[in-house]
C-alpha atoms as a PDB file:
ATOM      1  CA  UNK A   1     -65.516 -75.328 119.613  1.00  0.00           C
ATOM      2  CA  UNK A   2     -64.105 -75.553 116.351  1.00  0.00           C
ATOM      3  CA  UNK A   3     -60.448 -77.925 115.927  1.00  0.00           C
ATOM      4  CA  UNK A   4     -58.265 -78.800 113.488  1.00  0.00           C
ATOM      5  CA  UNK A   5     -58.190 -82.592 112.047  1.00  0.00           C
ATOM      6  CA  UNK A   6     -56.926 -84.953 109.890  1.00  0.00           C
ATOM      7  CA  UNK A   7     -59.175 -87.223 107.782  1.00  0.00           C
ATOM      8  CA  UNK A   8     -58.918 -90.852 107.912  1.00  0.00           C
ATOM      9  CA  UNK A   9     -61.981 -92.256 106.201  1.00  0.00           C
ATOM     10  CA  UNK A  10     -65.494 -92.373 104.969  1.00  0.00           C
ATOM     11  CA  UNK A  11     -68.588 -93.985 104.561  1.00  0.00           C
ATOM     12  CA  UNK A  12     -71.842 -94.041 103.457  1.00  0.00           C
ATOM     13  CA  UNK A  13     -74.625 -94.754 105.314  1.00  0.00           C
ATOM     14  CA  UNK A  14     -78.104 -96.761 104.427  1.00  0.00           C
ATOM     15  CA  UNK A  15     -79.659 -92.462 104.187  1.00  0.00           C
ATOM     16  CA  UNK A  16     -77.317 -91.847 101.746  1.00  0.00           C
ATOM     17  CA  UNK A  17     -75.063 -89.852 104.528  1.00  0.00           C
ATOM     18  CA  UNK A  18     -71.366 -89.602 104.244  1.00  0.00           C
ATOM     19  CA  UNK A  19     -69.383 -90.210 107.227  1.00  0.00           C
ATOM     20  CA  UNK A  20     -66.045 -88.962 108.046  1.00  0.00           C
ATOM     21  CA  UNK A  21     -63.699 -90.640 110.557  1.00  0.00           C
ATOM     22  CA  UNK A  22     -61.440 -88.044 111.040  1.00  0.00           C
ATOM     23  CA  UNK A  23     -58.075 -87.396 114.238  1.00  0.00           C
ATOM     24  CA  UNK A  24     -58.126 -84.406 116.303  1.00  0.00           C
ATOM     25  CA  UNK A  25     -57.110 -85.076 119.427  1.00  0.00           C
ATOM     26  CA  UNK A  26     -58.525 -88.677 118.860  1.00  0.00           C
ATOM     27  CA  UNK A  27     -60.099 -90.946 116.681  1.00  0.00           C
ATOM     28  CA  UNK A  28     -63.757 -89.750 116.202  1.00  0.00           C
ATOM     29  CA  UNK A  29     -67.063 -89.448 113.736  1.00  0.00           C
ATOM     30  CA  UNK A  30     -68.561 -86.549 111.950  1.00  0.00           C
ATOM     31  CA  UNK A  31     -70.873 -85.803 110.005  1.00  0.00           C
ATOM     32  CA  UNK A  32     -69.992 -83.921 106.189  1.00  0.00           C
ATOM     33  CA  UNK A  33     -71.269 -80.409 105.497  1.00  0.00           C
ATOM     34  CA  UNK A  34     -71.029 -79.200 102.261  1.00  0.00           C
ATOM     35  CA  UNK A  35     -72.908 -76.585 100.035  1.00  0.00           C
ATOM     36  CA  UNK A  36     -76.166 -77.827  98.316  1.00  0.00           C
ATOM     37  CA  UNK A  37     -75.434 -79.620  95.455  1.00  0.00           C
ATOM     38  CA  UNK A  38     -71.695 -80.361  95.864  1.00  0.00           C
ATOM     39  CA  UNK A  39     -70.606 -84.015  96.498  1.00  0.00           C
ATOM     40  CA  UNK A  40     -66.893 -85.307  97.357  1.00  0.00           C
ATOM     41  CA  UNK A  41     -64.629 -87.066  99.717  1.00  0.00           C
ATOM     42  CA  UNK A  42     -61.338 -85.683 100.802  1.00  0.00           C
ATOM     43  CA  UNK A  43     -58.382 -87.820 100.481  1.00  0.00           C
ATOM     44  CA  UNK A  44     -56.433 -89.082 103.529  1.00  0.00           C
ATOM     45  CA  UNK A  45     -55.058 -86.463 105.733  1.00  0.00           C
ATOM     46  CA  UNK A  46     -56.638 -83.960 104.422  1.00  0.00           C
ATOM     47  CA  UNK A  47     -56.985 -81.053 107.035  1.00  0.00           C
ATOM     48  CA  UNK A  48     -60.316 -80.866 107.938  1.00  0.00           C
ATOM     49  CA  UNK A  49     -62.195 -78.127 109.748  1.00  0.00           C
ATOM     50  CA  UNK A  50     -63.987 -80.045 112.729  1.00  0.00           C
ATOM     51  CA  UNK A  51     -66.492 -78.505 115.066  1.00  0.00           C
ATOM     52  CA  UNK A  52     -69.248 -79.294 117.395  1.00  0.00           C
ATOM     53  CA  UNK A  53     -72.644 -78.416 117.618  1.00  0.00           C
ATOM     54  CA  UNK A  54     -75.288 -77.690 120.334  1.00  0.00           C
ATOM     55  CA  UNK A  55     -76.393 -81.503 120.014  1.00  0.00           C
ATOM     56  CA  UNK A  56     -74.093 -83.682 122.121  1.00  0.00           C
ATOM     57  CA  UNK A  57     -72.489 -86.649 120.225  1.00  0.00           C
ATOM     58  CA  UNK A  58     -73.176 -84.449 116.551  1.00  0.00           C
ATOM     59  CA  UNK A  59     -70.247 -83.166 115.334  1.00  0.00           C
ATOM     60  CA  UNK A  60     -69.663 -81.914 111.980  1.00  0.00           C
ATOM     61  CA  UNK A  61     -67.233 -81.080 109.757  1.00  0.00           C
ATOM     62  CA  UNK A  62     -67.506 -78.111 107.579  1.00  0.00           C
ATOM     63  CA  UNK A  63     -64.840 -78.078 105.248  1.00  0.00           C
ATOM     64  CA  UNK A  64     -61.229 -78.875 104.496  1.00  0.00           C
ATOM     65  CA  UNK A  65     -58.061 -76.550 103.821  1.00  0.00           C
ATOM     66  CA  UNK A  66     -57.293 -76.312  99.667  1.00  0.00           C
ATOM     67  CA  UNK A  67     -54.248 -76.002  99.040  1.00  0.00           C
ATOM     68  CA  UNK A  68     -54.917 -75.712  95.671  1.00  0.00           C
ATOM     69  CA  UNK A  69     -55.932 -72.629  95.144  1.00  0.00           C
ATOM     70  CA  UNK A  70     -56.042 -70.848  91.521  1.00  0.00           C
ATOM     71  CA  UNK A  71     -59.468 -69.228  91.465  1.00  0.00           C
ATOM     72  CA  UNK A  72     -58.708 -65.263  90.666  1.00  0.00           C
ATOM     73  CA  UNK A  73     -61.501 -62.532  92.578  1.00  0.00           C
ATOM     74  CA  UNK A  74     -64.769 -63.439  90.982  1.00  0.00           C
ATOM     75  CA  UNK A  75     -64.017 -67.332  89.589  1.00  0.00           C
ATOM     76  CA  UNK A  76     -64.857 -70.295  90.651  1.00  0.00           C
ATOM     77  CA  UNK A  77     -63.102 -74.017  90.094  1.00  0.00           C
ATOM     78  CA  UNK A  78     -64.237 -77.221  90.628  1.00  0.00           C
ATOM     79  CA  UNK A  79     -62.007 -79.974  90.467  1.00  0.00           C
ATOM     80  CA  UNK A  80     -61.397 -83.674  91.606  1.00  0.00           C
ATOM     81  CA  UNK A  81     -57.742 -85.053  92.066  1.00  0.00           C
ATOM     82  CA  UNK A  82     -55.847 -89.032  91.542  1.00  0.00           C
ATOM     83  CA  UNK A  83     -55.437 -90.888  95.180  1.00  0.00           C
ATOM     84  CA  UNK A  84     -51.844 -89.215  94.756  1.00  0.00           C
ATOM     85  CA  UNK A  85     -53.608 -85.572  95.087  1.00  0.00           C
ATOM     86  CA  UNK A  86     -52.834 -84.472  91.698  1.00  0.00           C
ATOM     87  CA  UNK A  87     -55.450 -82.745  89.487  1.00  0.00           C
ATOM     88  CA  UNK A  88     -57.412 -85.648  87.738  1.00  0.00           C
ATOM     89  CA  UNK A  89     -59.812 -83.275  85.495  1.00  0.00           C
ATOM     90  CA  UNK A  90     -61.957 -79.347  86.229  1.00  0.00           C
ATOM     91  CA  UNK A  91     -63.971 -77.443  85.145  1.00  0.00           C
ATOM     92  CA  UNK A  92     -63.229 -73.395  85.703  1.00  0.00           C
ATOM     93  CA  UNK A  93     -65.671 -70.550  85.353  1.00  0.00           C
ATOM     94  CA  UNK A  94     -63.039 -67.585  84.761  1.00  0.00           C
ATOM     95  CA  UNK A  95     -64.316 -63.897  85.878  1.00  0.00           C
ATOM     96  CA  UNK A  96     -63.789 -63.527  81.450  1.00  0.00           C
ATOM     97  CA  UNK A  97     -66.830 -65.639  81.089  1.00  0.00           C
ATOM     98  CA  UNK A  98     -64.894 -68.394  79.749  1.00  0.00           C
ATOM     99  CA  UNK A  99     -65.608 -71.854  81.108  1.00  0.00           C
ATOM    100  CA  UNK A 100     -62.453 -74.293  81.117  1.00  0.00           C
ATOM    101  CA  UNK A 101     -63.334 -78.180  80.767  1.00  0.00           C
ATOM    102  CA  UNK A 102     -59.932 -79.908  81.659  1.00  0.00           C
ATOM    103  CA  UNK A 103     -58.020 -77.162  80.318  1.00  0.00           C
ATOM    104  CA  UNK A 104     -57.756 -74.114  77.644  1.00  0.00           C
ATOM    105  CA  UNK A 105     -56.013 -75.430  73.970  1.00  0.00           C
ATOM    106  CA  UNK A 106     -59.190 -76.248  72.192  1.00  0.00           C
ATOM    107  CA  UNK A 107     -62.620 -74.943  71.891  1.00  0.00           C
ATOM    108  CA  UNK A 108     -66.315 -76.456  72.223  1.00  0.00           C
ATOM    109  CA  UNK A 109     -68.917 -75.416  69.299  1.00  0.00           C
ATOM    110  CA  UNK A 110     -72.488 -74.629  68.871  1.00  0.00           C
ATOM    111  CA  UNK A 111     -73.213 -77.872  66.873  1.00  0.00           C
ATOM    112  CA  UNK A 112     -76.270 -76.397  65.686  1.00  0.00           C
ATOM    113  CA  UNK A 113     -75.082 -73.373  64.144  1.00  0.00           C
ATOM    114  CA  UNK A 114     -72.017 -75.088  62.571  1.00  0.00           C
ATOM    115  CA  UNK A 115     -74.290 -77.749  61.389  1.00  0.00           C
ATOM    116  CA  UNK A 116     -76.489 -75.719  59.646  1.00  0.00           C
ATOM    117  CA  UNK A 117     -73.879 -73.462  57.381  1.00  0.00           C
ATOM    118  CA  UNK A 118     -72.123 -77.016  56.683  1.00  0.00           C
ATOM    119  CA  UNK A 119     -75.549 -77.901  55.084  1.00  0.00           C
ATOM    120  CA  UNK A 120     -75.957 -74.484  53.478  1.00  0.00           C
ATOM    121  CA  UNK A 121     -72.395 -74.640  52.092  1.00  0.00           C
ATOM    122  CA  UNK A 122     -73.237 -78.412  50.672  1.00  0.00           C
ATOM    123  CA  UNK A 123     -76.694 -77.052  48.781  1.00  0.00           C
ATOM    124  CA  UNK A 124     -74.405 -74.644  47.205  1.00  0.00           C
ATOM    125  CA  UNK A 125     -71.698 -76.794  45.756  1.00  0.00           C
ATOM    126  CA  UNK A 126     -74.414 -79.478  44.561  1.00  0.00           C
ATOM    127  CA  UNK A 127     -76.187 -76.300  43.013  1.00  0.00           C
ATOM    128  CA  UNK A 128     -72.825 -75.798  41.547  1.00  0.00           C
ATOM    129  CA  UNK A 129     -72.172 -79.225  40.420  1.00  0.00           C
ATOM    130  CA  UNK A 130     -75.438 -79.217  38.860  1.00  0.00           C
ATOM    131  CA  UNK A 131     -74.333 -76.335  36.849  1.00  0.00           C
ATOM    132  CA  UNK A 132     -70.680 -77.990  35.550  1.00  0.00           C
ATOM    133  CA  UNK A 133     -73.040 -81.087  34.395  1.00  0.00           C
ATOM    134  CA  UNK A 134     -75.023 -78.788  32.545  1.00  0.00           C
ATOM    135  CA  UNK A 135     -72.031 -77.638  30.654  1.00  0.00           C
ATOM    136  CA  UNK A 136     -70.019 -80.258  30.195  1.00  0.00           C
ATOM    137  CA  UNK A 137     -73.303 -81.587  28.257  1.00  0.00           C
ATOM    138  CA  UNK A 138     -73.420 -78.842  26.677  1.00  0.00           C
ATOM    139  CA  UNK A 139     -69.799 -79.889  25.458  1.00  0.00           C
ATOM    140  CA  UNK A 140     -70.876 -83.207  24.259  1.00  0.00           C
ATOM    141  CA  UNK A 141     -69.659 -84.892  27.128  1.00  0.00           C
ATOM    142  CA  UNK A 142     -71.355 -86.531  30.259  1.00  0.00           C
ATOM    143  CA  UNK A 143     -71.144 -85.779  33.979  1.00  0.00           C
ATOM    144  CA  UNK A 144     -73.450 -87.030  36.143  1.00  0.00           C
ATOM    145  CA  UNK A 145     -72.948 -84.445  39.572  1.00  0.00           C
ATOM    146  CA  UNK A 146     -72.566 -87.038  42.883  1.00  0.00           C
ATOM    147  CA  UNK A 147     -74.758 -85.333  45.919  1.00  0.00           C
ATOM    148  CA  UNK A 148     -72.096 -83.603  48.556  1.00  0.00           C
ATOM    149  CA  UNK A 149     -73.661 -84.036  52.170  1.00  0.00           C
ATOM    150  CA  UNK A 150     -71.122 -83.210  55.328  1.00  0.00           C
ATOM    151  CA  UNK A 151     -71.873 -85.277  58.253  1.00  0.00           C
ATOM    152  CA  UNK A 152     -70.377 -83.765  61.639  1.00  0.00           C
ATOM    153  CA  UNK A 153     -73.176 -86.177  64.294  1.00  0.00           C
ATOM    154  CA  UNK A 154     -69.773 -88.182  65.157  1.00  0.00           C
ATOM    155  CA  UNK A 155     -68.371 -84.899  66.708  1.00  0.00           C
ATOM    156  CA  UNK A 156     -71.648 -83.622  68.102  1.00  0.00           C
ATOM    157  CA  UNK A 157     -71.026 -84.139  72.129  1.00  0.00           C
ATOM    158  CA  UNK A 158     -74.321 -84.556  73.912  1.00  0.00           C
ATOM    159  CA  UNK A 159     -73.511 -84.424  77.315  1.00  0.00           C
ATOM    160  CA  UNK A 160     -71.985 -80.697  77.387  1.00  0.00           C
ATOM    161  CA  UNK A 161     -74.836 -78.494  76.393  1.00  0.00           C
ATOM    162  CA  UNK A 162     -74.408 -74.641  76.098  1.00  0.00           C
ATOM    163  CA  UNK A 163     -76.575 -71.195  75.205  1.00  0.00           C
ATOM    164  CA  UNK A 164     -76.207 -69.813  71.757  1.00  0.00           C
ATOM    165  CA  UNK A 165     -76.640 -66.228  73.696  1.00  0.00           C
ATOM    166  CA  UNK A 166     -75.177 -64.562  76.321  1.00  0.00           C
ATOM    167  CA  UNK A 167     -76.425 -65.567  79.711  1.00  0.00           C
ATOM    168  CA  UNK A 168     -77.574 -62.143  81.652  1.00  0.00           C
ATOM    169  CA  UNK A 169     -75.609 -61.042  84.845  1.00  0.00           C
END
């Protein structure tokens, strides 16, 4: 039988195996199912979806009502939220193929392609430089040409990596 609950609290136990204390009808324990790979614990009163299974004493609880629910057909969003239940950060994969990291007004860059015209656009400028030394020798007067070099590594951000193709469908 499946019931509706409220959840009180977690914990952890020594396997690494989140608990939920959650109120149906009483107080009782459950054990969390989630999808592979996904990892989080519901705030207080959250309405949980509480069940039993064919092993006495091992009930489970298999997911909780969002009620905050954006995702078009196709998306999906992943978020976390502040003890208060407002959004804390996200990350969005639109149905567009755009990926939203805590929102939409700026953009992440291929380092490595950026990187390398910066350097291509500083070999032509010194080659350039080189060139207005020449002549203002020529002139009689005396320019030594300083090397130009762009250095971008303090905006490179290693811990969000990306493709620099399309991924296939």
């Amino acid at each position: 039988m499946i019931n509706w609950s409220k959840f009180k609290d977690a914990t952890i136990n020594a396997a690494g195996k989140r608990i939920l204390k959650v109120m149906g009808f009483s107080l009782s324990t459950a054990d969390e199912c989630l999808p592979f790979g996904d990892d989080g614990c519901p705030l207080p009163n959250m309405l949980a979806i509480y069940c039993k299974t064919s092993n006495i004493g091992e009930p489970i609880v298999i997911g909780y009502i969002n009620k905050k629910q954006l995702a078009s057909p196709g998306e999906k969003r992943i978020y976390s939220v502040n003890p208060d239940g407002s959004l804390s950060a996200y990350i969005w994969m639109k149905a567009n193929s755009v990926i939203e990291l805590n929102g939409n007004s700026d953009n992440v860059v291929r380092y490595q392609p950026l990187a390398t015209g910066l350097n291509n656009q500083d070999a032509l400028i010194n080659t350039e430089l080189v060139k207005i030394a020449a002549a203002i020798t020529a002139l009689g007067g005396s320019y030594v040409p300083g090397n130009i070099t762009t250095d971008i590594n303090s905006a490179k951000i290693n811990e969000v990596k990306c493709t620099s193709a399309s991924l296939p469908v």
